[in-house]
Structure formats: structure tokens, C-alpha cells
PDB file of N, CA and C in Angstrom:
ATOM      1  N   UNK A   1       0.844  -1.180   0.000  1.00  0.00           N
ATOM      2  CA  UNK A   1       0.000   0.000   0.000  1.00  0.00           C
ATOM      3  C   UNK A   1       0.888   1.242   0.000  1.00  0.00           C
ATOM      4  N   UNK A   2       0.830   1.808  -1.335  1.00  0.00           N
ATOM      5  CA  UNK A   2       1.789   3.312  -1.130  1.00  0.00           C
ATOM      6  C   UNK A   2       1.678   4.482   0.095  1.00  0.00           C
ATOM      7  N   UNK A   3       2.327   5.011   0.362  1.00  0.00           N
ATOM      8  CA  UNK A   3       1.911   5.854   1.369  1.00  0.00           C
ATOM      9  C   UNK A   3       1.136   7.669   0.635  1.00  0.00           C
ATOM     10  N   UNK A   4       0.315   7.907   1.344  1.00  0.00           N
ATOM     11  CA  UNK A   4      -0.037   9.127   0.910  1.00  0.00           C
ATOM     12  C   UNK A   4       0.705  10.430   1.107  1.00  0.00           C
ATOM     13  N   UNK A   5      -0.032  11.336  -0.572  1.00  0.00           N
ATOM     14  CA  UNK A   5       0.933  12.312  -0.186  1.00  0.00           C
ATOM     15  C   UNK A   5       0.879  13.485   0.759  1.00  0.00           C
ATOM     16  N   UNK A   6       1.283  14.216   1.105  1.00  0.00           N
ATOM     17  CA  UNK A   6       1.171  15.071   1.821  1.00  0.00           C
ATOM     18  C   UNK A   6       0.095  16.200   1.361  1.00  0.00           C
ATOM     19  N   UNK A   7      -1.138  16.886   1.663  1.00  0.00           N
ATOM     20  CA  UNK A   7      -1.721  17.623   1.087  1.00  0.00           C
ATOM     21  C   UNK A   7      -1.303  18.999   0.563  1.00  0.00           C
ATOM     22  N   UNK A   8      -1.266  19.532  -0.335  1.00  0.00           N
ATOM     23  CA  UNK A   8      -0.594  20.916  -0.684  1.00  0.00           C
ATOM     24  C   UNK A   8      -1.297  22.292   0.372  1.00  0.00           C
ATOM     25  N   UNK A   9      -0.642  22.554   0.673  1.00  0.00           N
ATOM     26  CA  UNK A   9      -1.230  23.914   1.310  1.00  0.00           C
ATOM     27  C   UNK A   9      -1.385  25.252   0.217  1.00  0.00           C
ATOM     28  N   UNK A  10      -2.387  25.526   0.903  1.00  0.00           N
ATOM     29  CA  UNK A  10      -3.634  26.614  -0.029  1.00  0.00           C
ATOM     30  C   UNK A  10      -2.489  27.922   0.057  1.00  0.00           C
ATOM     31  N   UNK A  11      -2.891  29.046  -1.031  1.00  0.00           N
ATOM     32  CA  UNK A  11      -2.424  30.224  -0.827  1.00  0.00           C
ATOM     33  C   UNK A  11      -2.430  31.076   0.317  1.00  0.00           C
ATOM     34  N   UNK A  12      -4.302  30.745   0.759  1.00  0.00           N
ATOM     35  CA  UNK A  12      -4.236  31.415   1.804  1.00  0.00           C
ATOM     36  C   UNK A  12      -3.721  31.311   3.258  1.00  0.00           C
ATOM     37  N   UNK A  13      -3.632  30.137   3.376  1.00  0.00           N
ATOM     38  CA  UNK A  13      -2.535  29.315   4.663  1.00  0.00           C
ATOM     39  C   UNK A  13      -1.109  29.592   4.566  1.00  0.00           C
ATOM     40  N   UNK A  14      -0.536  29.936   3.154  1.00  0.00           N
ATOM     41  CA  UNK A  14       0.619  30.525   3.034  1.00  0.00           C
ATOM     42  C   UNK A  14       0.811  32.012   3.330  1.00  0.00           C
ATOM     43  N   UNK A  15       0.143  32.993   3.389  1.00  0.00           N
ATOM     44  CA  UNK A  15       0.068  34.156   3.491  1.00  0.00           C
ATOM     45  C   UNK A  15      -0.199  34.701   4.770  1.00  0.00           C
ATOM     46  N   UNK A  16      -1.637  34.073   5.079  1.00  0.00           N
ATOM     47  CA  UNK A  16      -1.717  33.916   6.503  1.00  0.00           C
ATOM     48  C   UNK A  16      -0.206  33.675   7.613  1.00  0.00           C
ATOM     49  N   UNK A  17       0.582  32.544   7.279  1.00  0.00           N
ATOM     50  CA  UNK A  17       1.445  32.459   7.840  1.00  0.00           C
ATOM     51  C   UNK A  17       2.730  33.626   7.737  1.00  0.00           C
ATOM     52  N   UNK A  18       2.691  34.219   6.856  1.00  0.00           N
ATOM     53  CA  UNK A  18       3.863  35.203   6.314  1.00  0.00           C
ATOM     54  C   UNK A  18       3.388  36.510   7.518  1.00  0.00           C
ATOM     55  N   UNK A  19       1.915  37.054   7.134  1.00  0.00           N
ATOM     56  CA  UNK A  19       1.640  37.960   7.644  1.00  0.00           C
ATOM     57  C   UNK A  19       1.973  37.578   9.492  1.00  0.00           C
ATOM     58  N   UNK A  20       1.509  36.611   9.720  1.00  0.00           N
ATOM     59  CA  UNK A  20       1.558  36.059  11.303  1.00  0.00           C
ATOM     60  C   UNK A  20       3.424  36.386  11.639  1.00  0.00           C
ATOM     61  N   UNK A  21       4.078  35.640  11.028  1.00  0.00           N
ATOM     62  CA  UNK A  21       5.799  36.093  10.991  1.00  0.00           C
ATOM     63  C   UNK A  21       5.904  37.944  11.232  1.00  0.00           C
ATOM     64  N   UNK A  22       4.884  38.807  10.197  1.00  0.00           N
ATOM     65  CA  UNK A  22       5.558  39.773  10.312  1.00  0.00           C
ATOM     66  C   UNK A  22       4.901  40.438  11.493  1.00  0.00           C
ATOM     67  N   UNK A  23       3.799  40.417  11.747  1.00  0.00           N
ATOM     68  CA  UNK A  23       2.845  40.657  13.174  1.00  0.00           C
ATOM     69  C   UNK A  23       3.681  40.161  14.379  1.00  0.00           C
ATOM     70  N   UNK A  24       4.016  39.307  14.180  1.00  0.00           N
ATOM     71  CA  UNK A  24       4.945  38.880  15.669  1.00  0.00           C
ATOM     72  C   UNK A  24       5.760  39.465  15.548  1.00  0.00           C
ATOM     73  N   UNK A  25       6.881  39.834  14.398  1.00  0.00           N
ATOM     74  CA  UNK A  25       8.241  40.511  14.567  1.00  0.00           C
ATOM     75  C   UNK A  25       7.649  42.002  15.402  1.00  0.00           C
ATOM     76  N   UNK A  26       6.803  42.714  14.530  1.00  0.00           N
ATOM     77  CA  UNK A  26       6.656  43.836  15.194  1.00  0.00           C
ATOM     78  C   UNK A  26       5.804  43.853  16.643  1.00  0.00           C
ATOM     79  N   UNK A  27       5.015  43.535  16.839  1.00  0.00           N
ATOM     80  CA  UNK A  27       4.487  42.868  18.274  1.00  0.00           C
ATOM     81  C   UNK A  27       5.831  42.900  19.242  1.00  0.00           C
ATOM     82  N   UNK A  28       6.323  42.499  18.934  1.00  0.00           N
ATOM     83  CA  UNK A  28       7.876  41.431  20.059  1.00  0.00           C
ATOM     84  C   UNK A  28       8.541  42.991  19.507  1.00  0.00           C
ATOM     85  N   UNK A  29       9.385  43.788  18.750  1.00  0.00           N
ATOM     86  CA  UNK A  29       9.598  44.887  18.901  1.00  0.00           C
ATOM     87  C   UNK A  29       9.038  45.955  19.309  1.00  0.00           C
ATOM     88  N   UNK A  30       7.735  46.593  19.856  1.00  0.00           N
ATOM     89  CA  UNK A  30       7.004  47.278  20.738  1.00  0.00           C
ATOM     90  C   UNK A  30       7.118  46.875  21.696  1.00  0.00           C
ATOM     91  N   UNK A  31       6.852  45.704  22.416  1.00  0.00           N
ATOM     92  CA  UNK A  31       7.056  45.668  23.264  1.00  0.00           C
ATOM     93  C   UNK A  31       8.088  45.624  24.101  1.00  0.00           C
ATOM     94  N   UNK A  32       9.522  45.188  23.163  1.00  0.00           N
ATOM     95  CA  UNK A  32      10.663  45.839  23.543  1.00  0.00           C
ATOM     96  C   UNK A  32      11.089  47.356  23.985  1.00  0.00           C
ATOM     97  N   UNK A  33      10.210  47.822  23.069  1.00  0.00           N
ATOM     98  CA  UNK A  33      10.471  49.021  23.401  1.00  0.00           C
ATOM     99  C   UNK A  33       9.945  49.440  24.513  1.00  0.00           C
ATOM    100  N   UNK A  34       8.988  49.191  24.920  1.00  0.00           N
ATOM    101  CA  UNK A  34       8.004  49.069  26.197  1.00  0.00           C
ATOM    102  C   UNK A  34       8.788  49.186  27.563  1.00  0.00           C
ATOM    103  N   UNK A  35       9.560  48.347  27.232  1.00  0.00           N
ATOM    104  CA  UNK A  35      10.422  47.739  28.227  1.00  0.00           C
ATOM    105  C   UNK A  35      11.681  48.412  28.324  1.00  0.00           C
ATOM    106  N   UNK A  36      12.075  49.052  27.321  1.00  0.00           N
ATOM    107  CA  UNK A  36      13.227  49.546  27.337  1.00  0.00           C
ATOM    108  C   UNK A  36      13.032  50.901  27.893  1.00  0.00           C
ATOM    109  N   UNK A  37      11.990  51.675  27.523  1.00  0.00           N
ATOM    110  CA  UNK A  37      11.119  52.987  28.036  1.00  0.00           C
ATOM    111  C   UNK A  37      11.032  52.887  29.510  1.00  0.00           C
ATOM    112  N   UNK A  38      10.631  51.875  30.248  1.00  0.00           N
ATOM    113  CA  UNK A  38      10.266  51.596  31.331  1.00  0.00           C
ATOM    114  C   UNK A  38      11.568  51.931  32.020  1.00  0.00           C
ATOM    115  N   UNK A  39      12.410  50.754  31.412  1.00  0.00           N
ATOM    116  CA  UNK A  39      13.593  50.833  32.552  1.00  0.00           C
ATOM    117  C   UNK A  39      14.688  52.214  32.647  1.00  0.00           C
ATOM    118  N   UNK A  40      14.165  52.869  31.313  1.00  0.00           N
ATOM    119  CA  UNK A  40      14.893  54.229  31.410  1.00  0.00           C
ATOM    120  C   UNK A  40      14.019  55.141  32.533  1.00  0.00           C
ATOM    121  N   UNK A  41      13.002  55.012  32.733  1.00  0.00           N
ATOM    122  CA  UNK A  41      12.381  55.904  33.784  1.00  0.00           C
ATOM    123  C   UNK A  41      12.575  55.164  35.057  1.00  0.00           C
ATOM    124  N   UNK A  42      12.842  53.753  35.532  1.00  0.00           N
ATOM    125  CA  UNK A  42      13.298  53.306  37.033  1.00  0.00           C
ATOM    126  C   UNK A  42      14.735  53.768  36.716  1.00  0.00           C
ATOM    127  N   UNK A  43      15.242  53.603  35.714  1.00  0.00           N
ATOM    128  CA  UNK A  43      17.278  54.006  35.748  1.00  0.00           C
ATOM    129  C   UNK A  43      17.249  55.483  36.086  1.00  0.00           C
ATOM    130  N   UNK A  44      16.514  56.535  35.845  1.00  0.00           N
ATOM    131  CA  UNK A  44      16.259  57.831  36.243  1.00  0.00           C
ATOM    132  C   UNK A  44      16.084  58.246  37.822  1.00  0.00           C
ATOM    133  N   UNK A  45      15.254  57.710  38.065  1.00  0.00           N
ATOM    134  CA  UNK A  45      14.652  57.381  39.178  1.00  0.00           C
ATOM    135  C   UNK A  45      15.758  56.743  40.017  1.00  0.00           C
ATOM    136  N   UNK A  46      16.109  55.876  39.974  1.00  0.00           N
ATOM    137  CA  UNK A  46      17.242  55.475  40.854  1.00  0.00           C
ATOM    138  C   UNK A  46      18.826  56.231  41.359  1.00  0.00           C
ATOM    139  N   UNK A  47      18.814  57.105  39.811  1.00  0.00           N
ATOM    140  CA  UNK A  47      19.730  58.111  39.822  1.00  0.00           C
ATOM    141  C   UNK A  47      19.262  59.659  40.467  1.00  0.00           C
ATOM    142  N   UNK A  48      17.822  59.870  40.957  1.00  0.00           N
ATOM    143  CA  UNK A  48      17.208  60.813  41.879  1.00  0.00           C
ATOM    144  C   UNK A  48      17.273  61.813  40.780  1.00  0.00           C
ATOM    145  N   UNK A  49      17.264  61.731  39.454  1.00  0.00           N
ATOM    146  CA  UNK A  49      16.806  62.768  38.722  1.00  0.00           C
ATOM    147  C   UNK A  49      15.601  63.450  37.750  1.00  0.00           C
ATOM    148  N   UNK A  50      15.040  63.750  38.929  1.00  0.00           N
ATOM    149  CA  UNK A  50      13.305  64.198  39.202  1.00  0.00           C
ATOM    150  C   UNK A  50      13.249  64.745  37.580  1.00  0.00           C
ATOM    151  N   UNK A  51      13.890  65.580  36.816  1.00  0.00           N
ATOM    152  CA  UNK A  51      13.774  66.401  35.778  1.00  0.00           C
ATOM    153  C   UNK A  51      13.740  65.113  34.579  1.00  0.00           C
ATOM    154  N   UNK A  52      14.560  64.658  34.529  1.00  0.00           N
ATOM    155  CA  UNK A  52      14.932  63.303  33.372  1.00  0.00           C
ATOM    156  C   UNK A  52      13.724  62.359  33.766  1.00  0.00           C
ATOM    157  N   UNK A  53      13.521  62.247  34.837  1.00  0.00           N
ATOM    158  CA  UNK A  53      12.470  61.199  35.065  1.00  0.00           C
ATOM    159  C   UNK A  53      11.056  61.495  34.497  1.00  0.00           C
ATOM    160  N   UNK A  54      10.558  62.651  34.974  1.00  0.00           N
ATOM    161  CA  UNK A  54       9.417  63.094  34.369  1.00  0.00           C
ATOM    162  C   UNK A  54       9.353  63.299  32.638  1.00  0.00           C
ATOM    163  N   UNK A  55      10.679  63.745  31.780  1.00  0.00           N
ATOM    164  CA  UNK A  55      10.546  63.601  30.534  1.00  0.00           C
ATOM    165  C   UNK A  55      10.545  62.075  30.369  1.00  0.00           C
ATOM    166  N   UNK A  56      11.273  61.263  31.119  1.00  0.00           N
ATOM    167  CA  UNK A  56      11.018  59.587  30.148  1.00  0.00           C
ATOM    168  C   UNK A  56       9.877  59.485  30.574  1.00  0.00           C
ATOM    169  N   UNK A  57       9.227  59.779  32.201  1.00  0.00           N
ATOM    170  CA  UNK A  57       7.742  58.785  32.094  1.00  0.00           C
ATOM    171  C   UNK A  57       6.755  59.615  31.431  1.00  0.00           C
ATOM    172  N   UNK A  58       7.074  60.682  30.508  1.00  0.00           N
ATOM    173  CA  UNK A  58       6.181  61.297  29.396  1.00  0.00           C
ATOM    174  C   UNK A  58       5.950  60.408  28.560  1.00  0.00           C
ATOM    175  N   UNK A  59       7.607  60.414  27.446  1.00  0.00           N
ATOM    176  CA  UNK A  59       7.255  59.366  26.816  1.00  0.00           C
ATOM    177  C   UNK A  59       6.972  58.070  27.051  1.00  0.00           C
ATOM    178  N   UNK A  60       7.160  57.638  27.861  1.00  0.00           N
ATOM    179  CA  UNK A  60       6.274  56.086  28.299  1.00  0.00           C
ATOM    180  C   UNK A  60       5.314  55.864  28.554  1.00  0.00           C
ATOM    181  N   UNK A  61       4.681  56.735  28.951  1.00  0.00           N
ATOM    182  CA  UNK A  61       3.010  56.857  28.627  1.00  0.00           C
ATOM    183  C   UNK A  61       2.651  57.156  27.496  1.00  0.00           C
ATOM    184  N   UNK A  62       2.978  58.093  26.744  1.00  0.00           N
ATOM    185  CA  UNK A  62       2.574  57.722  25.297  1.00  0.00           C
ATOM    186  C   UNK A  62       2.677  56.488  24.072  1.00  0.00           C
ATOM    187  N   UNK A  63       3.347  55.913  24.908  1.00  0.00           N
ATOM    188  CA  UNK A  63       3.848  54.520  24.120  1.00  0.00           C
ATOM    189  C   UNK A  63       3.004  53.915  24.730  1.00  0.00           C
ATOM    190  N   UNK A  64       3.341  53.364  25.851  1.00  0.00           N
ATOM    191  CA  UNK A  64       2.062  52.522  26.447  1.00  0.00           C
ATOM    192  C   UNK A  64       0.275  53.087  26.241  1.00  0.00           C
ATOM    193  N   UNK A  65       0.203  54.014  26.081  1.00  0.00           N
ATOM    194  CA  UNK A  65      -0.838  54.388  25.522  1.00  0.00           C
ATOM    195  C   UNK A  65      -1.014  53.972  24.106  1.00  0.00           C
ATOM    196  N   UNK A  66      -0.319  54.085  23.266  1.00  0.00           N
ATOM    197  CA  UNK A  66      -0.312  53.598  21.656  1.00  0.00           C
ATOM    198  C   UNK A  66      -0.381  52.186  21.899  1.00  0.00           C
ATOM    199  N   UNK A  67       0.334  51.314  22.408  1.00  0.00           N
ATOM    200  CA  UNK A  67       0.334  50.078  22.651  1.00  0.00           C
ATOM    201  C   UNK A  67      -1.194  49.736  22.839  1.00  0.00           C
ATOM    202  N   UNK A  68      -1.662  50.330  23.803  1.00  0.00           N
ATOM    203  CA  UNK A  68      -3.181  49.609  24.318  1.00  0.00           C
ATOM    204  C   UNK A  68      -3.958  49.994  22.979  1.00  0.00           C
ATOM    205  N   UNK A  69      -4.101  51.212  22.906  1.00  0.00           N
ATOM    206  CA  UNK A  69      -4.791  51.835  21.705  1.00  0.00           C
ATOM    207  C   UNK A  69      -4.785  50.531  20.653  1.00  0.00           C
ATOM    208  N   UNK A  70      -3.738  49.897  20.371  1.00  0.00           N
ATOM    209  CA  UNK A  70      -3.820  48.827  19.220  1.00  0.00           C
ATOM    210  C   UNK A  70      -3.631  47.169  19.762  1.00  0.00           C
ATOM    211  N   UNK A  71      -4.474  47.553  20.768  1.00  0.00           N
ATOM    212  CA  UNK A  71      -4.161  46.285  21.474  1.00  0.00           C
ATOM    213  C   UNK A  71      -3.528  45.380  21.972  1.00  0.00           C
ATOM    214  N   UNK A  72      -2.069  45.867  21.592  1.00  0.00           N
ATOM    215  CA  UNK A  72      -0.803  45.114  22.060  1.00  0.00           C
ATOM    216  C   UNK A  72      -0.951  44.720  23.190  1.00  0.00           C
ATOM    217  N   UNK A  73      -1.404  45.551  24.484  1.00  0.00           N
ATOM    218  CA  UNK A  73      -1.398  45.176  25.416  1.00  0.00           C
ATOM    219  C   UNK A  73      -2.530  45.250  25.954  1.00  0.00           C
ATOM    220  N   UNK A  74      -3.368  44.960  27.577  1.00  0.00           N
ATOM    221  CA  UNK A  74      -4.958  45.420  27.590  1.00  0.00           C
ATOM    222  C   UNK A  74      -4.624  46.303  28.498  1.00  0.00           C
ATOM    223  N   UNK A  75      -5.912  47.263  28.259  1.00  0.00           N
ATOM    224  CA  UNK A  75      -5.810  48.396  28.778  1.00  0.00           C
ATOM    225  C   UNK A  75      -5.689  48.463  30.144  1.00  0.00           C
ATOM    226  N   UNK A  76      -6.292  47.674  31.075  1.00  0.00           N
ATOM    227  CA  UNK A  76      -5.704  47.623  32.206  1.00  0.00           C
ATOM    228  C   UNK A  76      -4.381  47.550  32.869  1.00  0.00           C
ATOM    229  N   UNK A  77      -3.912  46.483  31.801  1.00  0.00           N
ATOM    230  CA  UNK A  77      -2.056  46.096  32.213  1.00  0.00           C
ATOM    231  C   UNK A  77      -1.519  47.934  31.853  1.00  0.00           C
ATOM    232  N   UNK A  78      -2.164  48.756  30.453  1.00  0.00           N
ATOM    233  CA  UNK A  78      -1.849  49.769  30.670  1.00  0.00           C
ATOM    234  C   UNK A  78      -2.192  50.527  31.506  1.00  0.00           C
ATOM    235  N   UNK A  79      -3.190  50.550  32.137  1.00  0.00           N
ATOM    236  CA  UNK A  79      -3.344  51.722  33.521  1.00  0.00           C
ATOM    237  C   UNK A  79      -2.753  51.332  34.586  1.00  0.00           C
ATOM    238  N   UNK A  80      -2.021  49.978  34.610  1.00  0.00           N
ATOM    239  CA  UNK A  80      -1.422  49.819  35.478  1.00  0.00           C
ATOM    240  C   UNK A  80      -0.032  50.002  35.942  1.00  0.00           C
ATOM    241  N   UNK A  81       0.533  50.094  33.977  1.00  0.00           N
ATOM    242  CA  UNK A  81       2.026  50.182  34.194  1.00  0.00           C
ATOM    243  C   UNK A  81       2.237  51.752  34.618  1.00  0.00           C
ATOM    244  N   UNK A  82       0.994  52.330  33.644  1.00  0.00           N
ATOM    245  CA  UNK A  82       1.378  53.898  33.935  1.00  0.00           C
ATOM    246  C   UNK A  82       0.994  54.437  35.345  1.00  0.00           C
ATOM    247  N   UNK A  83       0.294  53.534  36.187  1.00  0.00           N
ATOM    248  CA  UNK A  83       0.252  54.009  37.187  1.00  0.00           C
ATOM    249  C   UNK A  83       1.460  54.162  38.371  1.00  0.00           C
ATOM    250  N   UNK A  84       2.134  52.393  38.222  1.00  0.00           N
ATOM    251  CA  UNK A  84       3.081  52.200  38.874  1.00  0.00           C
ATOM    252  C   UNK A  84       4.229  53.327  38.703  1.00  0.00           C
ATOM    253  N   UNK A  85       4.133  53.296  37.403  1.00  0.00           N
ATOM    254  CA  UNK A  85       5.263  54.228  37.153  1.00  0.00           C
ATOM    255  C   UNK A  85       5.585  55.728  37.104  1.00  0.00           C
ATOM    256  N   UNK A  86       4.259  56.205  37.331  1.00  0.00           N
ATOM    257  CA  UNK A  86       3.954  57.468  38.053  1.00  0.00           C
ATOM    258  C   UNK A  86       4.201  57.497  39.339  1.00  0.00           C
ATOM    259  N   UNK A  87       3.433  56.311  40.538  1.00  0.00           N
ATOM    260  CA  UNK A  87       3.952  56.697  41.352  1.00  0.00           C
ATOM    261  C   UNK A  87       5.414  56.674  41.922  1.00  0.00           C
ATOM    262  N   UNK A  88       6.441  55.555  40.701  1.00  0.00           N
ATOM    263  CA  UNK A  88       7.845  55.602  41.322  1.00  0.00           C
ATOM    264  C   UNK A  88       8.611  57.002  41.241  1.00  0.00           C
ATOM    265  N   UNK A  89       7.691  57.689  40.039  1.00  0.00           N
ATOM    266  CA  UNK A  89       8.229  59.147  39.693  1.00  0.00           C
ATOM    267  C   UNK A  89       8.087  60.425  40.756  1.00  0.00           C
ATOM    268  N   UNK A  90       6.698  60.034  41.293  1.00  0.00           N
ATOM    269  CA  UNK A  90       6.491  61.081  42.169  1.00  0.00           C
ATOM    270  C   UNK A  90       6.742  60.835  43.380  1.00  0.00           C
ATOM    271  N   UNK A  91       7.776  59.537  43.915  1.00  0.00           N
ATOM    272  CA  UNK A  91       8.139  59.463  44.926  1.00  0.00           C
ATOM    273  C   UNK A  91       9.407  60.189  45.132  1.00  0.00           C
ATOM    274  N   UNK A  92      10.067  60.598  44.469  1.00  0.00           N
ATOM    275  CA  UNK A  92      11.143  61.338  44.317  1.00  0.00           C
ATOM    276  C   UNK A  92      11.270  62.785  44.325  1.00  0.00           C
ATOM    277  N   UNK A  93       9.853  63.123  44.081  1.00  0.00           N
ATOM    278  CA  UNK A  93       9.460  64.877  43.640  1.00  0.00           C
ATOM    279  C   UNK A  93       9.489  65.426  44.686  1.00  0.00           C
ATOM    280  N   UNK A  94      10.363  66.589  45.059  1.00  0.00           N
ATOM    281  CA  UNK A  94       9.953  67.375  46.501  1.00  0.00           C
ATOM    282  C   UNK A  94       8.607  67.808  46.714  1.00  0.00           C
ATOM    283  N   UNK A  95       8.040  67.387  48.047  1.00  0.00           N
ATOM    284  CA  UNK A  95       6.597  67.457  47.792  1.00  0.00           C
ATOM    285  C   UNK A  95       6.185  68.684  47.718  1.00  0.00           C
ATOM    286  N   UNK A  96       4.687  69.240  47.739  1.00  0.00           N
ATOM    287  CA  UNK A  96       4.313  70.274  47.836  1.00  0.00           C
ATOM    288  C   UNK A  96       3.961  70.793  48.792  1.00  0.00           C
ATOM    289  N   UNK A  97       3.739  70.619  49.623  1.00  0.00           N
ATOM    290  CA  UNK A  97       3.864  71.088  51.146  1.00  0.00           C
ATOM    291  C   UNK A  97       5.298  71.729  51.831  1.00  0.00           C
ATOM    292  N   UNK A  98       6.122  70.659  51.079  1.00  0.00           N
ATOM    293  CA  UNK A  98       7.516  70.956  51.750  1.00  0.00           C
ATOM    294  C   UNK A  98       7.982  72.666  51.569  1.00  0.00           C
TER     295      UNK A  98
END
């Protein structure tokens, strides 16, 4: 009994898969960046420089905002990162009372 052949795969199972390759590349690069944004505002922060800190956790909220916006991430995990990371920012700020 010969063995059977393997079925040919359709165009659209081929394309599908191409597009999936390039969706993940960029997916997995945002969120690098995500991450890389992040740790520049704790590396700020650790270095007690209230001025640098507040410009990176600018832009890191706008990223993480774009991120959710397209679903990369859910919006909660985003209100959460930007929250955390507000408050590591404003733990550093001379308060207002002071």
C-alpha cells in the first residue's frame, strides 16, 4: 500500500502564515520598546533625577498608551504600568507642602 501524499497547502494558509511572521516581529519589537522605556524611567529614578524622570515617564506613557490603543497590550495592564510608574516618579518629587 503506497503511502499518501502530503496535502498541498492553499495560498491562503501561506500568506496567513507570512503575515503572522511579520505581526509577531513587530508585536515582540514594541514591546521591547516598552520595556526599554520603562527601565529608562526606574534608571532615572534610581539616579534621583526628578527632571529626566518626568521627561522619560512622558514618553512612556505615550507609548504605552499607543500600545493599548492597538491592542498590544490590555488596557488595564496599561493603567497599570502607567500608574506604577507614576507613582515611582512622584516618589522622588519634593513634595508640595515641603
Amino acid at each position: 500500500m503506497p503511502a499518501k501524499a502530503a496535502p498541498k497547502k492553499s495560498k491562503s494558509v501561506l500568506k496567513r502564515a507570512r503575515q503572522t511572521e511579520e505581526l509577531t516581529l513587530k508585536n515582540r519589537a514594541a514591546k521591547n520598546t516598552l520595556k526599554t522605556l520603562s527601565k529608562n524611567v526606574e534608571k532615572e529614578v534610581s539616579g534621583k533625577n526628578a527632571e529626566a524622570a518626568q521627561a522619560a515617564l512622558k514618553k512612556v506613557i505615550s507609548e504605552i498608551d499607543k500600545a493599548a490603543r492597538k491592542n498590544l497590550i490590555h488596557r488595564n495592564t496599561a493603567s497599570r504600568n502607567i500608574s506604577r510608574l507614576t507613582r515611582l516618579v512622584n516618589s522622588i518629587l519634593p513634595s508640595a507642602a515641603a
